[in-house]
Protein backbone atom coordinates (compact mmCIF):
# COMPACT_ATOMS: atom_id res chain seq x y z
CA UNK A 1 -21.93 -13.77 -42.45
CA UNK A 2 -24.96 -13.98 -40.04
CA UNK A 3 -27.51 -15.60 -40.29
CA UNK A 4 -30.88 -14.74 -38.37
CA UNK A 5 -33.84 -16.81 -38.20
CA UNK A 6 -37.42 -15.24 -37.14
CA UNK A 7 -40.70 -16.68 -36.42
CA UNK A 8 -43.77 -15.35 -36.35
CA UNK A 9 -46.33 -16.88 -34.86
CA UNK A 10 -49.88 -16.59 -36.46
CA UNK A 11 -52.45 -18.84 -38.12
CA UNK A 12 -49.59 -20.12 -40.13
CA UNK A 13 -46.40 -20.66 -38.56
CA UNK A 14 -44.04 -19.28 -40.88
CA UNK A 15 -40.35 -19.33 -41.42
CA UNK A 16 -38.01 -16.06 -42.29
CA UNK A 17 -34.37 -16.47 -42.83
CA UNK A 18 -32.64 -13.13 -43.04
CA UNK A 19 -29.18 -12.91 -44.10
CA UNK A 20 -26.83 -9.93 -42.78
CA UNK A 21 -23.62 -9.68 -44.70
CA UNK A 22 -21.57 -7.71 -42.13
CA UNK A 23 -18.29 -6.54 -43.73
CA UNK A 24 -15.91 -5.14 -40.92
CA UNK A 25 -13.02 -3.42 -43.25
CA UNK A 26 -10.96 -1.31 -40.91
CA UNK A 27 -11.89 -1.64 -37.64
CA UNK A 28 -12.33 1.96 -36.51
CA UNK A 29 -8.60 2.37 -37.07
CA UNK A 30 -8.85 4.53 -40.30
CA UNK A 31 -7.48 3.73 -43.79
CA UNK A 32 -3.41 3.42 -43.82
CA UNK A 33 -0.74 4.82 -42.01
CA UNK A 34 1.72 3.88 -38.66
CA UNK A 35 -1.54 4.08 -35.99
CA UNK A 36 -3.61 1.50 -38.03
CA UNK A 37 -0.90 -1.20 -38.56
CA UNK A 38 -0.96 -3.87 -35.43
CA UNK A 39 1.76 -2.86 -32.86
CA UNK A 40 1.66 0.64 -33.74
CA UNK A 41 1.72 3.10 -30.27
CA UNK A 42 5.36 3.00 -29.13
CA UNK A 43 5.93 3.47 -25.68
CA UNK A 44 3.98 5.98 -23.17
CA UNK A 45 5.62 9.34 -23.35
CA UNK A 46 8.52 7.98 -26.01
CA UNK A 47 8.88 11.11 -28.08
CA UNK A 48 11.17 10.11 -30.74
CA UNK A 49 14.63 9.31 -29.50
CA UNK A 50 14.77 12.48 -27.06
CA UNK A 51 14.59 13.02 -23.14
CA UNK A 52 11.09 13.05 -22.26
CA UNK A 53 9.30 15.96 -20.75
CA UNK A 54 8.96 14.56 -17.55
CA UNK A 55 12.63 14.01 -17.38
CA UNK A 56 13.50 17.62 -18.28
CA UNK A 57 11.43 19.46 -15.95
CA UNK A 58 13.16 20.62 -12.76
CA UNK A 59 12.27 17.95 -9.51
CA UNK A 60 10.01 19.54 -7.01
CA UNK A 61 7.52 19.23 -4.44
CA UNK A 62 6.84 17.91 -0.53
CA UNK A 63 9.15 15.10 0.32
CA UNK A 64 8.20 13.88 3.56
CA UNK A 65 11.52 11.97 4.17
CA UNK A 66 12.78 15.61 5.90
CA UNK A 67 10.04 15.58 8.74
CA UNK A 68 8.58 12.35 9.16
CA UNK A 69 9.23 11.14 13.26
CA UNK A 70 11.36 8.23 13.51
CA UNK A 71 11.12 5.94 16.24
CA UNK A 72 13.31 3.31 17.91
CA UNK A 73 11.18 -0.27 18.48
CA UNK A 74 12.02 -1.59 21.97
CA UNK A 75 9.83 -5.23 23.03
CA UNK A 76 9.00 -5.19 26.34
CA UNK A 77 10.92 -8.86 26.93
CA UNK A 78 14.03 -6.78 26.05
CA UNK A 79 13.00 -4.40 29.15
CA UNK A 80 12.02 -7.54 31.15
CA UNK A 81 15.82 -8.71 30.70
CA UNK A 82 17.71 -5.34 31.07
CA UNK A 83 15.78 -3.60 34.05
CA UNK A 84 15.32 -3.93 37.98
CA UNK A 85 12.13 -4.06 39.16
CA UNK A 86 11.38 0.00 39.94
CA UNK A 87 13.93 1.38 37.61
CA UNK A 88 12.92 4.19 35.57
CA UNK A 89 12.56 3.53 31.48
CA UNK A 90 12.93 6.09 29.09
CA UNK A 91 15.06 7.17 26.43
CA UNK A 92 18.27 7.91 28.28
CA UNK A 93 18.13 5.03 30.44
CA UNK A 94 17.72 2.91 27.24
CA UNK A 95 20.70 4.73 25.17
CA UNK A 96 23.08 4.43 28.66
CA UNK A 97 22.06 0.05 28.02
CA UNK A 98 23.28 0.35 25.04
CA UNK A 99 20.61 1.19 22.16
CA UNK A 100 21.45 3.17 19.53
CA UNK A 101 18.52 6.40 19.30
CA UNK A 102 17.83 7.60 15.83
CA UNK A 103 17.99 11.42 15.14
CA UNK A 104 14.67 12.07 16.88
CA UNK A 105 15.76 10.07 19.79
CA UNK A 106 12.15 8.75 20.03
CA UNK A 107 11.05 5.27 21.33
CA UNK A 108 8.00 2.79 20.41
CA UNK A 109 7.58 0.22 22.79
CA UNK A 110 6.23 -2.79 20.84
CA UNK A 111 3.72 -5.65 22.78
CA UNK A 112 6.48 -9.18 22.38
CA UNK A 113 7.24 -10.34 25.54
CA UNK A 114 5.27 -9.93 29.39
CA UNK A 115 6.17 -7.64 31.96
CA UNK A 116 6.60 -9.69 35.65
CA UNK A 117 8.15 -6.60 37.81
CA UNK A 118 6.80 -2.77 38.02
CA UNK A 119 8.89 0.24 36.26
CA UNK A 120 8.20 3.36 35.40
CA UNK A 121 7.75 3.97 31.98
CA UNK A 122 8.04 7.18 29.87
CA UNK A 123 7.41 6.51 26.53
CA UNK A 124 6.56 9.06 23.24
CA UNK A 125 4.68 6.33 21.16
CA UNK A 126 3.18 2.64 21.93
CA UNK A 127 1.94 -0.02 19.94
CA UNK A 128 -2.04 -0.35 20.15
CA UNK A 129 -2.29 -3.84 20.99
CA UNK A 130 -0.18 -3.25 23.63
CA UNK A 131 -2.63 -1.37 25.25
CA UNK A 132 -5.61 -3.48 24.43
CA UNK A 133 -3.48 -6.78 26.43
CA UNK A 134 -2.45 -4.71 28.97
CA UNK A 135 -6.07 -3.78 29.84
CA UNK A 136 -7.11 -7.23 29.39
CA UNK A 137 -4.84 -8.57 31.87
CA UNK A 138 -5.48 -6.08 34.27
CA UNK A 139 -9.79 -6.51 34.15
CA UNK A 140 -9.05 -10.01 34.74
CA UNK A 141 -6.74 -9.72 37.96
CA UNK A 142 -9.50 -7.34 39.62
């Protein structure tokens, strides 16, 4: 039950107290039946004990697995270690050290580790920051 008080405010100040019986029977969920007991619903696309539709229907579409580029992570203190200053890097000279190239044969040369000797480098991908301390450095030498 609610109750509601008013004023009104006039030469006499007087009191109003309206009562509101509010009677909520079914809560929108209709009279009887499995939907308006609590718990009703069953699982999302559970129909009845057999496969459900999205199970049945054939599997298609773009998988990207087939094409996506795969590369090889190499840090630079792994170069530092494994090359004379003025050697050339790229992917063969990194497979004939030992490195195992994926099926692309691709290599991403990733920024752990410094660089104290000059190489040449040949690379297909490398890691932003890489580029961002590299450039860095080399504005504060000059």
């Amino acid at each position: 039950m609610l109750i509601i008080e008013l004023k009104l405010i006039s030469a006499q100040s007087v009191s109003v107290v309206v009562l509101v019986a509010a009677v909520v029977r079914l809560q929108g969920r209709g009279e009887k039946g499995y939907y308006s007991r609590s718990g009703a619903g069953g699982l999302k696309g559970f129909i009845g004990g057999q496969s459900p539709l999205r199970q049945r229907l054939p599997k298609r579409g773009f998988n990207n697995a087939n094409f996506r580029t795969s590369y090889i992570p190499v840090n630079l203190e792994w170069i530092e270690e494994n090359f004379a200053a003025g050697d050339e890097v790229n992917a063969q000279t990194i497979k004939a050290k030992g490195i195992k190239l994926g099926r692309d044969g691709k290599i991403k040369f990733l920024g752990t580790g410094d660089l104290t000797k000059s190489l040449v480098i040949t690379a297909e991908c490398v890691l932003a920051n890489l580029h961002l301390r590299r450039l860095n450095r080399l504005a504060a030498r000059l």
